[in-house]
N, C-alpha and C. Protein backbone atom coordinates (compact mmCIF):
# COMPACT_ATOMS: atom_id res chain seq x y z
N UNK A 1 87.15 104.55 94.02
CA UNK A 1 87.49 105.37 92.88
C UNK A 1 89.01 105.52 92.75
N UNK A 2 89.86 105.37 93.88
CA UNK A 2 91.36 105.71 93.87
C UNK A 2 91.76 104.66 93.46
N UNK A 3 91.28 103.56 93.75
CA UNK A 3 91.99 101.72 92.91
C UNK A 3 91.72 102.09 91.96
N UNK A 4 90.62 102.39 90.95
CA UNK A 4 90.44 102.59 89.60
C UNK A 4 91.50 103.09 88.90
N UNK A 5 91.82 103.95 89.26
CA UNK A 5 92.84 105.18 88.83
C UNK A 5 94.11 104.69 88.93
N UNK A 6 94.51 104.09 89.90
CA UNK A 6 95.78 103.70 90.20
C UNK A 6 96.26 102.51 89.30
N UNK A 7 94.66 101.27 89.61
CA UNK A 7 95.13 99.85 88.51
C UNK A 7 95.32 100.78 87.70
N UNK A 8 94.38 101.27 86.80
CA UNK A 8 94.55 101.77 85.14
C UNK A 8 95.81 102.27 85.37
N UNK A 9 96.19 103.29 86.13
CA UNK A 9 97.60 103.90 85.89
C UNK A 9 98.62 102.45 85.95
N UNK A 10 98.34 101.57 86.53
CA UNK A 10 99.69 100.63 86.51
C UNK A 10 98.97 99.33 85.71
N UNK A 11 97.97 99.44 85.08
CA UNK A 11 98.29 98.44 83.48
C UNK A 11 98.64 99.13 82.74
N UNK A 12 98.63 100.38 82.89
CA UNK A 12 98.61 101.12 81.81
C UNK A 12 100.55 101.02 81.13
N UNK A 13 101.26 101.41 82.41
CA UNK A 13 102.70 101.36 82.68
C UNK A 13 102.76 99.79 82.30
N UNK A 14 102.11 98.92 83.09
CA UNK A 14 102.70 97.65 82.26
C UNK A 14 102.62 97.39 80.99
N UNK A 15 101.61 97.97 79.94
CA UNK A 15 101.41 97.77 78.89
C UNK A 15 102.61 98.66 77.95
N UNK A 16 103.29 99.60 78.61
CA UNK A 16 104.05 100.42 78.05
C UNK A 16 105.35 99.45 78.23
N UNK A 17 105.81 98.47 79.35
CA UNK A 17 106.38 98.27 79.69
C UNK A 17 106.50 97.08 78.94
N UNK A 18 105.49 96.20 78.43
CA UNK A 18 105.68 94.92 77.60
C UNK A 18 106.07 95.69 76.09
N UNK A 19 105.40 97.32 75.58
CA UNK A 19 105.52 97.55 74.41
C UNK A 19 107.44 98.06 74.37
N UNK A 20 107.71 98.50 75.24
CA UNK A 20 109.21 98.71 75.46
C UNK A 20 110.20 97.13 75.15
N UNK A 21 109.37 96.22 76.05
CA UNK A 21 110.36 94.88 76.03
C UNK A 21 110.29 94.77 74.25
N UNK A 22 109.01 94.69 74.08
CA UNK A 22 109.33 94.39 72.60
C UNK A 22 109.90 94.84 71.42
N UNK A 23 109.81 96.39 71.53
CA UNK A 23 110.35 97.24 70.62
C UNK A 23 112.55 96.60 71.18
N UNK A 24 112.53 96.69 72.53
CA UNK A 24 113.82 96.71 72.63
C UNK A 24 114.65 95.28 71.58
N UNK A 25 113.43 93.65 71.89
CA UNK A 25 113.65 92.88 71.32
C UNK A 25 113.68 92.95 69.89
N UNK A 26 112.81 93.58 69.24
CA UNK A 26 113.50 94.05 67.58
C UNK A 26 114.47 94.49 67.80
N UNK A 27 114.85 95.70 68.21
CA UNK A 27 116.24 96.31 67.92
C UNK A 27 117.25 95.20 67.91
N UNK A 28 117.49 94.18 69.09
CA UNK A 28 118.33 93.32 68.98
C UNK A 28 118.22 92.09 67.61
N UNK A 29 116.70 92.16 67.35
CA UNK A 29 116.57 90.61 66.07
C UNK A 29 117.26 91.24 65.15
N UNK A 30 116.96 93.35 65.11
CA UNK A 30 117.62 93.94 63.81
C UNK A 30 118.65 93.38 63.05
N UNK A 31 119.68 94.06 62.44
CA UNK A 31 120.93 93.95 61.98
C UNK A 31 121.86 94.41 62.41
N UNK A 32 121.54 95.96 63.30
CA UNK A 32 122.65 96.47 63.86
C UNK A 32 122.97 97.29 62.93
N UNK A 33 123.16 97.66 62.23
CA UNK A 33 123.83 97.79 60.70
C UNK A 33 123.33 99.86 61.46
N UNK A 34 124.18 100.44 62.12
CA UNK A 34 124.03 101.83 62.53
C UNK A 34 123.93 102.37 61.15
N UNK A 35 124.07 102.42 59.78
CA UNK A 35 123.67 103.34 58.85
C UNK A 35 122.67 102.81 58.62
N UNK A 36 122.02 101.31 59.30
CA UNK A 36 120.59 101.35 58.71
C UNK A 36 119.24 102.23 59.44
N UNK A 37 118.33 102.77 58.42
CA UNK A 37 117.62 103.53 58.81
C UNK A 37 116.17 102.71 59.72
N UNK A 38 115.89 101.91 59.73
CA UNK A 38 115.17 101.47 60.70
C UNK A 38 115.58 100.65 61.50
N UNK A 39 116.88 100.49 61.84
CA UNK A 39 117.69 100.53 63.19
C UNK A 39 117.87 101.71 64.06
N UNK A 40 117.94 102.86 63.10
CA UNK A 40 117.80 104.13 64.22
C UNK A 40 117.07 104.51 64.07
N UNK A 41 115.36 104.45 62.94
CA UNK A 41 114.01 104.81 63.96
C UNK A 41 113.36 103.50 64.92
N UNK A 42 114.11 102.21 64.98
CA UNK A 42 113.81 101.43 66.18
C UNK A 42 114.57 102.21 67.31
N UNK A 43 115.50 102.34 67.58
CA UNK A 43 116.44 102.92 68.54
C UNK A 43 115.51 103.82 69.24
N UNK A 44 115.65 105.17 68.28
CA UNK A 44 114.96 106.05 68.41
C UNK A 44 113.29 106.00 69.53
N UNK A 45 112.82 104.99 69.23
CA UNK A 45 111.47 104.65 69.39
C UNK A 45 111.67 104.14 70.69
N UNK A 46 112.66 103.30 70.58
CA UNK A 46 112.76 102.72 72.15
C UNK A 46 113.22 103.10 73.22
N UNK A 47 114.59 104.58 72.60
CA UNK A 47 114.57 105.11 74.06
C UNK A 47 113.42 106.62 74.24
N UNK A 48 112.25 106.69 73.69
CA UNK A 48 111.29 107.31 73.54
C UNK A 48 110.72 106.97 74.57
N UNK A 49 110.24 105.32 73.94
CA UNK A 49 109.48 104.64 75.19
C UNK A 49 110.01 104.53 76.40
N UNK A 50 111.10 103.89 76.56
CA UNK A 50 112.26 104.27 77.85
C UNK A 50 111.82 105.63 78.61
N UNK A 51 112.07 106.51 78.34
CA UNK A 51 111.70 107.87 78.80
C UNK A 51 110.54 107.96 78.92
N UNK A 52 109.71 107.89 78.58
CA UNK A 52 108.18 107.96 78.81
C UNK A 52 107.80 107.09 80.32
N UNK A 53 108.29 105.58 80.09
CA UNK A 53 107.98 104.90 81.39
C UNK A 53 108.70 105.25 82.71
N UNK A 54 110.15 105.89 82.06
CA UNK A 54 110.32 106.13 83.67
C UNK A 54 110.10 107.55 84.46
N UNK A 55 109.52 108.50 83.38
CA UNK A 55 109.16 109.35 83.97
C UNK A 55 107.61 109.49 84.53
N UNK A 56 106.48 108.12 83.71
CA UNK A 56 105.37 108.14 84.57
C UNK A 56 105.54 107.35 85.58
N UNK A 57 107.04 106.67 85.65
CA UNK A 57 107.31 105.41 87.16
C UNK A 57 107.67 106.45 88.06
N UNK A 58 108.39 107.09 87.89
CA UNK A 58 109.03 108.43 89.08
C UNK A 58 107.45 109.05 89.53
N UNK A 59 106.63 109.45 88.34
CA UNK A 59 105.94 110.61 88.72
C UNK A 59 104.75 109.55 89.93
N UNK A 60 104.21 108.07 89.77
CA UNK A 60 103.42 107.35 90.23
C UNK A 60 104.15 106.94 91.61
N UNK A 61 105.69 106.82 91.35
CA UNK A 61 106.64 106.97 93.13
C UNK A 61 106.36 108.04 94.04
N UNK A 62 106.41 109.24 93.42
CA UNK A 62 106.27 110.98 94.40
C UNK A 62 104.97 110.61 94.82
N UNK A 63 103.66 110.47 93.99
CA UNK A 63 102.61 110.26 94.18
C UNK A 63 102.51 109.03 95.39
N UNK A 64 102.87 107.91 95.38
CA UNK A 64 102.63 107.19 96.48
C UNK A 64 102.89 107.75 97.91
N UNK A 65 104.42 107.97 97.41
CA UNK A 65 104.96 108.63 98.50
C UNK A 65 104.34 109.47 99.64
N UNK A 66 103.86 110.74 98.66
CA UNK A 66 103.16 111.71 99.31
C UNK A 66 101.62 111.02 99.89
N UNK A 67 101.20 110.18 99.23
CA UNK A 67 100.08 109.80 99.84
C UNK A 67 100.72 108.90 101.22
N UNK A 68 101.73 108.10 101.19
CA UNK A 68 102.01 107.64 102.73
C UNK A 68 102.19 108.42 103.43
N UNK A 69 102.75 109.57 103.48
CA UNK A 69 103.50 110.70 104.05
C UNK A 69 102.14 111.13 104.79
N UNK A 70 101.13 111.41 104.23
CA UNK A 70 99.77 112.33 104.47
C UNK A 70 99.09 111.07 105.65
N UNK A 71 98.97 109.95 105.03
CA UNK A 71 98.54 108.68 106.13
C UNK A 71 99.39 108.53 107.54
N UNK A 72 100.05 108.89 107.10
CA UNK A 72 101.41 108.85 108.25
C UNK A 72 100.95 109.91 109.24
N UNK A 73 101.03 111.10 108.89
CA UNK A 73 100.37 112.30 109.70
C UNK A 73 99.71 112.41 110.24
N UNK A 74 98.25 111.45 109.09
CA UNK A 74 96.89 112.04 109.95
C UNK A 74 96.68 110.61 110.87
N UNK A 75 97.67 109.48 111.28
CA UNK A 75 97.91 108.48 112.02
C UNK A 75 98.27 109.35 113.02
N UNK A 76 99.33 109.89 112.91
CA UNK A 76 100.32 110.45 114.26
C UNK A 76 99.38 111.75 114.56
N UNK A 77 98.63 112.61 114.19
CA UNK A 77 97.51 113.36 114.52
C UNK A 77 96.31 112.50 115.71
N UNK A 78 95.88 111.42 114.58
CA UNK A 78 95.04 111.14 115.91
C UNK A 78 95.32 110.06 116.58
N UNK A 79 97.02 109.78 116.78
CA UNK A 79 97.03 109.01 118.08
C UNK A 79 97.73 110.34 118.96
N UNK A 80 97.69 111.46 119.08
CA UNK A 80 98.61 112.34 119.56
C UNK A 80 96.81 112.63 120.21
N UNK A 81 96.12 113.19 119.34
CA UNK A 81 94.51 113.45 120.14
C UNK A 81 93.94 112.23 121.22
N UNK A 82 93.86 111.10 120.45
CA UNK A 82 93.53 109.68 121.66
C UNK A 82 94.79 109.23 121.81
N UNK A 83 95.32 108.90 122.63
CA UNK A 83 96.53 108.16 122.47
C UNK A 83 95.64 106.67 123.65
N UNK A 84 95.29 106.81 124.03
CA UNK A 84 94.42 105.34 124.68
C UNK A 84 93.89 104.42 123.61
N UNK A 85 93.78 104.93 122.47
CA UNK A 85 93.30 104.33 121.49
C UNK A 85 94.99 103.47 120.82
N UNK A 86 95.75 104.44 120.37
CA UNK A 86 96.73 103.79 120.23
C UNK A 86 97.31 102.92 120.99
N UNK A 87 97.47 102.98 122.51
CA UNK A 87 97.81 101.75 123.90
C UNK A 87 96.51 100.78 123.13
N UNK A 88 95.63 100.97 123.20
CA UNK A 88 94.56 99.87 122.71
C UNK A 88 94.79 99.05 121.33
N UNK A 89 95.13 99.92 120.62
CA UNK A 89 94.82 99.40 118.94
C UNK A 89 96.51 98.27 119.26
N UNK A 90 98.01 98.74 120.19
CA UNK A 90 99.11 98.16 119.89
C UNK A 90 98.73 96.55 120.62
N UNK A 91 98.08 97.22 121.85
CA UNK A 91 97.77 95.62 122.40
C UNK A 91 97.07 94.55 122.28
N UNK A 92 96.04 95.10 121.40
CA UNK A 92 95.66 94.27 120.76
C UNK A 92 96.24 93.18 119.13
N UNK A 93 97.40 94.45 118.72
CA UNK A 93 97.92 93.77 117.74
C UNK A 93 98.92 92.51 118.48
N UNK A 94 99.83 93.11 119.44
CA UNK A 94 100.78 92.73 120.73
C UNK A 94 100.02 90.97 120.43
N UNK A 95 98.54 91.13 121.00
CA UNK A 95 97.92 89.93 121.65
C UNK A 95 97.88 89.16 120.46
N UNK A 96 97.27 89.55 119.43
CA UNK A 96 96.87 88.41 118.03
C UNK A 96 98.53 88.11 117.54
N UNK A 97 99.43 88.50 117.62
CA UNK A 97 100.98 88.78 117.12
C UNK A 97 101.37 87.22 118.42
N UNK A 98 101.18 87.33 119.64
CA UNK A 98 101.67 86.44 120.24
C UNK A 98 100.40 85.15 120.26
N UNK A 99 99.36 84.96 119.84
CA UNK A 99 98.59 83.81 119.67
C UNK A 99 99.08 83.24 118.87
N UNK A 100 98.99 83.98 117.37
CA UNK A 100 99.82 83.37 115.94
C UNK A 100 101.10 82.66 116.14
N UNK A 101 101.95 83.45 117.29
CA UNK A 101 103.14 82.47 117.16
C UNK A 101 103.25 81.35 117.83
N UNK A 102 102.25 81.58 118.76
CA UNK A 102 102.21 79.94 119.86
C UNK A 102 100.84 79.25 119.12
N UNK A 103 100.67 79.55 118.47
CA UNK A 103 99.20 77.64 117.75
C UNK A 103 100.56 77.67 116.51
N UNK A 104 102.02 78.04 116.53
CA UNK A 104 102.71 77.82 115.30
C UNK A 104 103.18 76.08 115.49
């Protein structure tokens, strides 16, 4: 259920993010012409969109974040409860880490 949420949240941002490239690419095919009026409701529009994406990119960063932060914890929680498990879980990585490099 959390992939669901997350893809959709990040096609969603990409789709904002192709509608940004494009709005930005009119502004440039425009004329430029600053007293023209749909040069500054393109403008307008695009740093709209601008603002919109990077404040759902910041808000989907805190969000990751805090979710590593919480994984992080409840890692260092229960190797602090088993810690034989952790000697176990490293040496075993240790062992597959040094096979991989010698059949290299």
């Amino acid at each position: 259920m959390l992939k669901r949420s997350v893809s959709s949240e990040g096609s969603s941002i990409i789709n904002d993010l192709e509608l940004m490239t494009d709005t930005l690419e009119e502004i440039l095919r425009s004329s430029g012409d600053l007293s023209d009026q749909g040069y500054i409701d393109l403008k307008k529009k695009a740093e709209k969109i601008l603002h919109d994406v990077t404040s759902r990119t910041n808000k989907l960063s805190k969000d990751y974040y805090s979710r590593i932060k919480k994984t992080a914890y409840c890692v260092d929680d229960y190797l602090r409860e088993k810690p034989w498990h952790g000697v176990s879980i490293g040496a075993v990585v240790g062992l597959l880490a040094g096979l991989l490099l010698t059949h290299r």
